[in-house]
Protein backbone atom coordinates (compact mmCIF):
# COMPACT_ATOMS: atom_id res chain seq x y z
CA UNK A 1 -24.21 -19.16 4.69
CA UNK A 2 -22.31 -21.71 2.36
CA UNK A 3 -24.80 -21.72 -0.71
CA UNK A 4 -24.69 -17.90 -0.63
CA UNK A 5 -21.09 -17.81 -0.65
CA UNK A 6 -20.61 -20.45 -3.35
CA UNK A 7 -23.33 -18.73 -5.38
CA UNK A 8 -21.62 -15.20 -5.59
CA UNK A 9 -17.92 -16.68 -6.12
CA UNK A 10 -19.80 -18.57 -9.95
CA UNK A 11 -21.40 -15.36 -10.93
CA UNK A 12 -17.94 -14.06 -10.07
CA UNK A 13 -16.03 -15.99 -12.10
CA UNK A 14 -18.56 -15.62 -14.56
CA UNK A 15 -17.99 -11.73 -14.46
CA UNK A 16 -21.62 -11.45 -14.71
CA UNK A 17 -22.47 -8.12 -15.21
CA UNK A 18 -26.37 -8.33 -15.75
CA UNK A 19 -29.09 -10.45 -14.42
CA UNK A 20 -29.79 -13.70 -15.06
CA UNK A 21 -31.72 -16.00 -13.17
CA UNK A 22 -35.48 -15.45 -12.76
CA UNK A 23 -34.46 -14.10 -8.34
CA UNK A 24 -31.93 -11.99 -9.88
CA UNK A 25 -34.39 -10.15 -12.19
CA UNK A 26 -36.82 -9.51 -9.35
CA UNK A 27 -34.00 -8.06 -7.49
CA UNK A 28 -32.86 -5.91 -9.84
CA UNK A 29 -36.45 -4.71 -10.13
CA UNK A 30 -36.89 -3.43 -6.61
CA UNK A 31 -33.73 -2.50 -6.81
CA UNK A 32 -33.12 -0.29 -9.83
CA UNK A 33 -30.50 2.50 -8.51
CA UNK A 34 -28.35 -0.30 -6.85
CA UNK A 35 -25.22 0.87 -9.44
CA UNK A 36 -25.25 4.53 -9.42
CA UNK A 37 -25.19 4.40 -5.25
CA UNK A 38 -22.16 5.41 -3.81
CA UNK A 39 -20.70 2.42 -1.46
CA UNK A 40 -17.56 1.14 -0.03
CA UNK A 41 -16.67 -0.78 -3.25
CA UNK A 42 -18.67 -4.41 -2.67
CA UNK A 43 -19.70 -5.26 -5.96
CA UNK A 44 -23.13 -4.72 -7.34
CA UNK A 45 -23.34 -8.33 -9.24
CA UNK A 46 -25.97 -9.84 -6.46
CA UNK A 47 -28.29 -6.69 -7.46
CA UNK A 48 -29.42 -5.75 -3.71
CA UNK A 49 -27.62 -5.28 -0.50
CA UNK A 50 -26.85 -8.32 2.07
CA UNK A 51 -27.97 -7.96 4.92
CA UNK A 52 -25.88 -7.75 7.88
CA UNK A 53 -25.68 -11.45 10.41
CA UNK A 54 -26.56 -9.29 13.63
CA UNK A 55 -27.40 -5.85 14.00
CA UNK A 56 -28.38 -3.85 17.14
CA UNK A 57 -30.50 -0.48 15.98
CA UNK A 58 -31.15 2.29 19.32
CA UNK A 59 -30.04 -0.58 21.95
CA UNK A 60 -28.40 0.07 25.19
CA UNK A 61 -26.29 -1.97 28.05
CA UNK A 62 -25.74 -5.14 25.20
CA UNK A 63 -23.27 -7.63 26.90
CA UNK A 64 -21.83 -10.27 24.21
CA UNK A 65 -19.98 -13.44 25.45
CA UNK A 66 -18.66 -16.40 24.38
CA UNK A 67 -20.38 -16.85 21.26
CA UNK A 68 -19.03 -17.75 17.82
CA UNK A 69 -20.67 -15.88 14.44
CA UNK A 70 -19.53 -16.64 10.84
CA UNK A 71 -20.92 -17.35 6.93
CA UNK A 72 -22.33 -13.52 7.71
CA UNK A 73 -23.35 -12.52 3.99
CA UNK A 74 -22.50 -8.44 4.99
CA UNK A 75 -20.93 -6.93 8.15
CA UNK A 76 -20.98 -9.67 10.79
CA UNK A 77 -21.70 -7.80 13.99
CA UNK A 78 -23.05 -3.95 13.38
CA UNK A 79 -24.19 -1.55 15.97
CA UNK A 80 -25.56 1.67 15.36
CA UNK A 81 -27.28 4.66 17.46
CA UNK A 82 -25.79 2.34 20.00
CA UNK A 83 -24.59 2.62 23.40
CA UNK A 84 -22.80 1.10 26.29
CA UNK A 85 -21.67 -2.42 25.25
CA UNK A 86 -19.00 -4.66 26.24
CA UNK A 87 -18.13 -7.52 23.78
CA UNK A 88 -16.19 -10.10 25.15
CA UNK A 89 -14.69 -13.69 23.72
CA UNK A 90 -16.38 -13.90 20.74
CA UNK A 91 -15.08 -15.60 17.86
CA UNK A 92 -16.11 -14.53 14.04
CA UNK A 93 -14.98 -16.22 11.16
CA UNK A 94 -15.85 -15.41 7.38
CA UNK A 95 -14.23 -16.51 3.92
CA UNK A 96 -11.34 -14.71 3.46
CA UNK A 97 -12.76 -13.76 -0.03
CA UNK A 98 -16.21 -13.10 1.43
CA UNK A 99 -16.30 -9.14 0.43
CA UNK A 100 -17.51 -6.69 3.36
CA UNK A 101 -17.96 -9.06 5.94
CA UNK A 102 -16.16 -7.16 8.26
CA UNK A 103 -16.30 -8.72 11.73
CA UNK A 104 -17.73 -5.69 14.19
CA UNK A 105 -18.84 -2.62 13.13
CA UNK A 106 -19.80 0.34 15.25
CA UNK A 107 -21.42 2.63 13.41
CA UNK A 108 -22.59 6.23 15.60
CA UNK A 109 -21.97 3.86 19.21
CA UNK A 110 -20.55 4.80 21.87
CA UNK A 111 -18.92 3.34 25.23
CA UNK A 112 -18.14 -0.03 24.03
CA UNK A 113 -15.59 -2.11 25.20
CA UNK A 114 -14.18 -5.23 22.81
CA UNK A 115 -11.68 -7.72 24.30
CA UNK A 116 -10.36 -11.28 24.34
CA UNK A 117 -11.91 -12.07 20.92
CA UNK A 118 -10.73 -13.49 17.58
CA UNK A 119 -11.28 -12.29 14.13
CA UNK A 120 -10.50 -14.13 10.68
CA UNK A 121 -12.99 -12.38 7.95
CA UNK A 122 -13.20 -11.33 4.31
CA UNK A 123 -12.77 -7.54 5.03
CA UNK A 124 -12.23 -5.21 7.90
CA UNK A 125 -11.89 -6.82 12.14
CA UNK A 126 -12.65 -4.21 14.14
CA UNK A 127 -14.19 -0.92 11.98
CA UNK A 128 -15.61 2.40 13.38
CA UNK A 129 -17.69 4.14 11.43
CA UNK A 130 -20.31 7.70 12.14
CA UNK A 131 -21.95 7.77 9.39
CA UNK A 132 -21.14 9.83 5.71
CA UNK A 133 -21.81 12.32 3.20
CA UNK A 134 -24.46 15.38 3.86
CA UNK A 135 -26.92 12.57 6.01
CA UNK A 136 -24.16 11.43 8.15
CA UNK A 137 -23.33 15.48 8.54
CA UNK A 138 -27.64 15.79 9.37
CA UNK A 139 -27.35 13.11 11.71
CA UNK A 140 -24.03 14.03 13.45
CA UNK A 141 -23.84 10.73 15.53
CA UNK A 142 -20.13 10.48 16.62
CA UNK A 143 -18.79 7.23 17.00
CA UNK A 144 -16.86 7.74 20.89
CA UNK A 145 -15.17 6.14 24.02
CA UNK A 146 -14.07 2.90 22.33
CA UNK A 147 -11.71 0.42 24.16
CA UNK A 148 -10.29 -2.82 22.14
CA UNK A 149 -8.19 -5.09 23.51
CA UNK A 150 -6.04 -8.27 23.82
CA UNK A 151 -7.62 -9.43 20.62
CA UNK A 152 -6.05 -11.69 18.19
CA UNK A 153 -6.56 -10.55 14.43
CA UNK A 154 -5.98 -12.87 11.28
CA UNK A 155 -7.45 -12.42 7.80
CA UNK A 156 -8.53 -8.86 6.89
CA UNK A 157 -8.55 -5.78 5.21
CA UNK A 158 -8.22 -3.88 8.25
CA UNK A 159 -7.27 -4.40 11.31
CA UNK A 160 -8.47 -1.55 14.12
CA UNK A 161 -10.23 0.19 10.76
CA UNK A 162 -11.30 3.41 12.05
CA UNK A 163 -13.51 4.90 8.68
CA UNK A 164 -14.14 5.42 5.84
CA UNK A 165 -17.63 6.73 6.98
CA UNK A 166 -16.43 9.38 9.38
CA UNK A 167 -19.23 12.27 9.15
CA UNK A 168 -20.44 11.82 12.75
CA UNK A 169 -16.92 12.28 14.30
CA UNK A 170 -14.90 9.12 16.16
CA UNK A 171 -12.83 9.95 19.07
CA UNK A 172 -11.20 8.74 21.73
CA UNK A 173 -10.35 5.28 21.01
CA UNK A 174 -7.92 3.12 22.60
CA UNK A 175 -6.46 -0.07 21.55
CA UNK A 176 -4.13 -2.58 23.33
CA UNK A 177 -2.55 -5.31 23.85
CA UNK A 178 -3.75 -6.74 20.47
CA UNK A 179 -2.08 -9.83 17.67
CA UNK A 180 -2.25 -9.62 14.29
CA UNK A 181 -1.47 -12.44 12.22
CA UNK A 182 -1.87 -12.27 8.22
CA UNK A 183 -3.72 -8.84 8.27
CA UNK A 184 -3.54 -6.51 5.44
CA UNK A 185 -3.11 -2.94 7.33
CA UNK A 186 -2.68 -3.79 11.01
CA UNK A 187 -4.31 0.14 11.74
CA UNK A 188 -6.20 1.32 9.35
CA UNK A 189 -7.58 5.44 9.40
CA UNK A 190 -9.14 5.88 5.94
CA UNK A 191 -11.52 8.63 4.93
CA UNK A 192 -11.79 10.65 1.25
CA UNK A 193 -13.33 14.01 0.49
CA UNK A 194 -17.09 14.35 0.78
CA UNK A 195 -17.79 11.75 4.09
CA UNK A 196 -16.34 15.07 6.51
CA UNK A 197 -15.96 14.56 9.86
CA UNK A 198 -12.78 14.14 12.45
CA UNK A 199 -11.11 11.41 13.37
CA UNK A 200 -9.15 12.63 17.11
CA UNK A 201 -7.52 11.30 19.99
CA UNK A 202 -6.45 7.71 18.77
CA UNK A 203 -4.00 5.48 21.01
CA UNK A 204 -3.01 2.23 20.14
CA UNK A 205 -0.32 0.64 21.92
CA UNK A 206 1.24 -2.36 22.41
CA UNK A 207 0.54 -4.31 18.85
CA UNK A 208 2.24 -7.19 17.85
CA UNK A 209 2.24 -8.25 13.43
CA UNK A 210 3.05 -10.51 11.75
CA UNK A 211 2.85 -11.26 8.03
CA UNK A 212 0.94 -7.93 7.57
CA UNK A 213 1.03 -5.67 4.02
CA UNK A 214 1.44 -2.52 6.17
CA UNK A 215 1.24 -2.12 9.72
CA UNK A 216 0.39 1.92 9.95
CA UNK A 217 -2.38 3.41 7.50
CA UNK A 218 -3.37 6.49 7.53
CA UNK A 219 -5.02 8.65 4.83
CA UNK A 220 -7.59 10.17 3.24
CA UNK A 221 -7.63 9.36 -0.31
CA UNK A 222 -9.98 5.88 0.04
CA UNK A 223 -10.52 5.13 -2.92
CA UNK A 224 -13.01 2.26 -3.41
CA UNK A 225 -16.09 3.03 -3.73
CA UNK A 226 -15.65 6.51 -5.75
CA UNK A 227 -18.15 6.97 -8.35
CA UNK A 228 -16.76 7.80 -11.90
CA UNK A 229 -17.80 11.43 -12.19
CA UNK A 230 -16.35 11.79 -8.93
CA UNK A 231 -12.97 10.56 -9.42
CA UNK A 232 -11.14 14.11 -10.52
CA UNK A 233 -12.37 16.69 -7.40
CA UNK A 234 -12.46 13.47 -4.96
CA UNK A 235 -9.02 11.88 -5.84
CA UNK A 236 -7.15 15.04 -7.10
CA UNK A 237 -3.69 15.40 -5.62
CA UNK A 238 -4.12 19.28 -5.70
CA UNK A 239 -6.40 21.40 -3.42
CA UNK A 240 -9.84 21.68 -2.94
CA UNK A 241 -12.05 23.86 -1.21
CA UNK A 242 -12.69 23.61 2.50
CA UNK A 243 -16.72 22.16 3.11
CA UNK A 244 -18.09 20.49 5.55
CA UNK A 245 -17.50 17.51 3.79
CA UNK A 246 -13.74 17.89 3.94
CA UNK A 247 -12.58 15.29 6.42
CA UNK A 248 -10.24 16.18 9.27
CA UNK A 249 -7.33 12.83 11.10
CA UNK A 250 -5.78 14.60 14.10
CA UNK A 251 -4.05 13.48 17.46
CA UNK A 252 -3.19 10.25 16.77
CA UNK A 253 -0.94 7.88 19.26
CA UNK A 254 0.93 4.96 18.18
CA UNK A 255 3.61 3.09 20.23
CA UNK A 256 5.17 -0.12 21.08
CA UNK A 257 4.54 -1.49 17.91
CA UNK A 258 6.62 -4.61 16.53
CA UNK A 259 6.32 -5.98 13.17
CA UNK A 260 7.70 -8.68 11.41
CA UNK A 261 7.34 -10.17 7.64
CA UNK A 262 6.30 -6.72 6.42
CA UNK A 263 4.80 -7.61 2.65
CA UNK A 264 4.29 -4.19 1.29
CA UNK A 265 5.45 -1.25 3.43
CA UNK A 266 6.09 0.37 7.25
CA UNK A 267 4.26 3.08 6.83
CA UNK A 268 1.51 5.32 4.67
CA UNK A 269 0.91 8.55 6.37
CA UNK A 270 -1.33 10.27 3.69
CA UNK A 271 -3.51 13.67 4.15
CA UNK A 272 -5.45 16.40 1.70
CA UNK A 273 -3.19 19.24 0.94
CA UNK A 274 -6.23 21.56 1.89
CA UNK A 275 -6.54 19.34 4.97
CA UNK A 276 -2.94 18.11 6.48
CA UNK A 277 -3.34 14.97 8.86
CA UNK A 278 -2.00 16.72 12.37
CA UNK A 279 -0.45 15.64 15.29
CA UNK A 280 0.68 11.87 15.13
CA UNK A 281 3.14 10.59 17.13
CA UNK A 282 4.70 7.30 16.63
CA UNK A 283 6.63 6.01 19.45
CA UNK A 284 8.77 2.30 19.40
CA UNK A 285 7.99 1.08 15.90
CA UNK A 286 9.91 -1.66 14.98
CA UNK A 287 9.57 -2.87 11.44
CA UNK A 288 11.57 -6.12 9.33
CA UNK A 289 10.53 -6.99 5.70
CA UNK A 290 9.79 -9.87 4.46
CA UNK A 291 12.32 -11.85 2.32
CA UNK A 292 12.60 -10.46 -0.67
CA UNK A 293 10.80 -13.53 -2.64
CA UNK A 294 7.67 -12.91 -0.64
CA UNK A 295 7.05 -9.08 -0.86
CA UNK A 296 4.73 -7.73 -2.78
CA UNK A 297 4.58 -4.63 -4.95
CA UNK A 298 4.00 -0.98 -2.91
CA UNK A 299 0.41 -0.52 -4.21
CA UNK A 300 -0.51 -2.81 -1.74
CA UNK A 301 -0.10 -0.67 0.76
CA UNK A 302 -3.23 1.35 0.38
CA UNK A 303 -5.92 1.03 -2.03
CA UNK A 304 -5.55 5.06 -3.58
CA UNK A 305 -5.83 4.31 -7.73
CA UNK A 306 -2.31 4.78 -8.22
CA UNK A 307 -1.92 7.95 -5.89
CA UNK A 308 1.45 8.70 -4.12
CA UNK A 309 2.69 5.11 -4.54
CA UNK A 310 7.04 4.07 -5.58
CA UNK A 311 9.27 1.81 -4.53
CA UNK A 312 10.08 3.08 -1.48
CA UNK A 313 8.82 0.18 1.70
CA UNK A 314 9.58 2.77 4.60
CA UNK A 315 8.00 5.23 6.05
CA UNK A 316 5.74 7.22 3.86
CA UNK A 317 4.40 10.91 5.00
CA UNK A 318 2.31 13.21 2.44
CA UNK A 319 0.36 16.27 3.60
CA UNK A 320 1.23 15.83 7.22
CA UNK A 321 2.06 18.35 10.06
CA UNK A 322 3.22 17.72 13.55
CA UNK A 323 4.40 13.97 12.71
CA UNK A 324 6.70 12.48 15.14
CA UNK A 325 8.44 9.41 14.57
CA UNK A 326 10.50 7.78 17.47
């Protein structure tokens, strides 16, 4: 709620590193790998990890309506082992600088349907997710059948995030008839080396933006999150050795697509060079920048510590086969 939130933004602009108050100390206590774990980049000040506002753990035939969620101090909405839902005009709202509170989550779900809602959160709206590393491999819990649409999308990292955790597998996803309004990266596939899995057979269609960074993301250098002794096999621009952990993007559908007030980019198409992204198709994309005084600088585009990144606000394709652009 409202005293959590105000509570993390002072030790934040305290930059405290270390413990403090008395609850902090116990925290830290139970909690005394919290730094060294490998995470999605939400800062390890608090000392344990929030909780998320809802969550639904083995459930089955969930029907959501009309109700609005926000304040959530983690993910607002988070399925997982999940099955069978339909989510349907609800409303979540969370400070825009209210880290990870991403608005739904589905996490190893399947057959879910998410429509007529509205999203205006700290991090990503609408984020897949199956699970990652050699666990999420052990589990192997794809995250499947997923239909989102005529949803209206303002504040967040990502719009239709599909990853980083992508282990389990997602596939066939569609996603329609959706606004978004002030969002970051409109669609959003992100994965890195080490969370394996495939992302496959991904349609979105019909997308109106407005005011976003970068409408089209796709890659697999995600960098938040990366531990330091990580950084030189995860985020090397050379190749690596084929694992199970090597993630896999492939058959991925994108038309009707109009854009407007662009900030940072058009388009990041960004793969492993053991690992090409394959098969995307990109049908009726219409892009405008903003003017000029309001853009921002091309790192924006995709959080990748300095990877692959000019001047150049087009189109951008890296370690790509079988891209079609229309």
């Amino acid at each position: 709620g409202q005293w959590w939130w105000d509570t993390f933004r002072q030790i934040e602009e305290e930059d405290r590193q270390a413990p403090r108050e008395s609850w902090e100390r116990q925290l830290a206590a139970l909690n005394p790998d919290y730094r060294s774990r490998p995470g999605g980049g939400g800062r390890p000040q608090t000392q344990f990890l929030r909780p998320p506002l809802v969550q639904f753990w083995k459930c089955s035939a969930i029907h959501l309506q009309g109700i609005t969620l926000q304040n959530s101090p983690f993910w607002t909405l988070h399925t997982v082992y999940s099955r069978d839902i339909v989510i349907s005009g609800v409303t979540i709202l969370n400070p825009a600088d209210a880290i990870n509170t991403d608005a739904i989550d589905l996490d190893s779900s399947e057959n879910i349907t998410i429509e007529d809602c509205l999203f205006d959160v700290g991090d990503d709206a609408i984020t897949l997710k199956s699970g990652s590393g050699a666990d999420g491999l052990r589990i192997n819990r794809p995250t499947r059948n997923v239909t989102a649409r005529r949803c209206r999308i303002l504040a967040s990292h990502g719009g239709i995030a599909i990853g980083s955790e992508t282990a389990g597998g997602i596939e066939n996803v569609s996603v329609s008839d959706c606004v978004f309004e002030g969002t970051q990266r409109a669609i959003r596939l992100k994965s890195r080396r080490g969370r394996g899995g495939t992302i496959k057979n991904i349609t979105l269609r019909d997308l109106t933006m407005d005011g976003c960074w970068c409408p089209i993301v796709i890659g697999q250098y995600f960098a938040p999150g990366v531990l330091a002794h990580e950084r030189d096999v995860t985020l090397s621009e050379q190749p690596q050795p084929l694992s199970a952990m090597t993630p896999h993007i492939r058959d991925i559908l994108i038309e009707n697509v109009l854009a407007t007030n662009v900030l940072s980019s058009a388009a990041f198409i960004v793969g492993l060079p053991e690992a090409p992204i394959d098969n995307v198709s990109i049908r009726n994309f219409s892009y405008a920048l903003a003017p000029e005084e309001r853009l921002l600088e091309t790192w924006n585009t995709e959080p990748t510590e300095g990877h692959f990144h000019d001047d150049d606000r087009g189109i951008k394709v890296i370690n790509a086969r079988n891209v079609k652009i229309q």
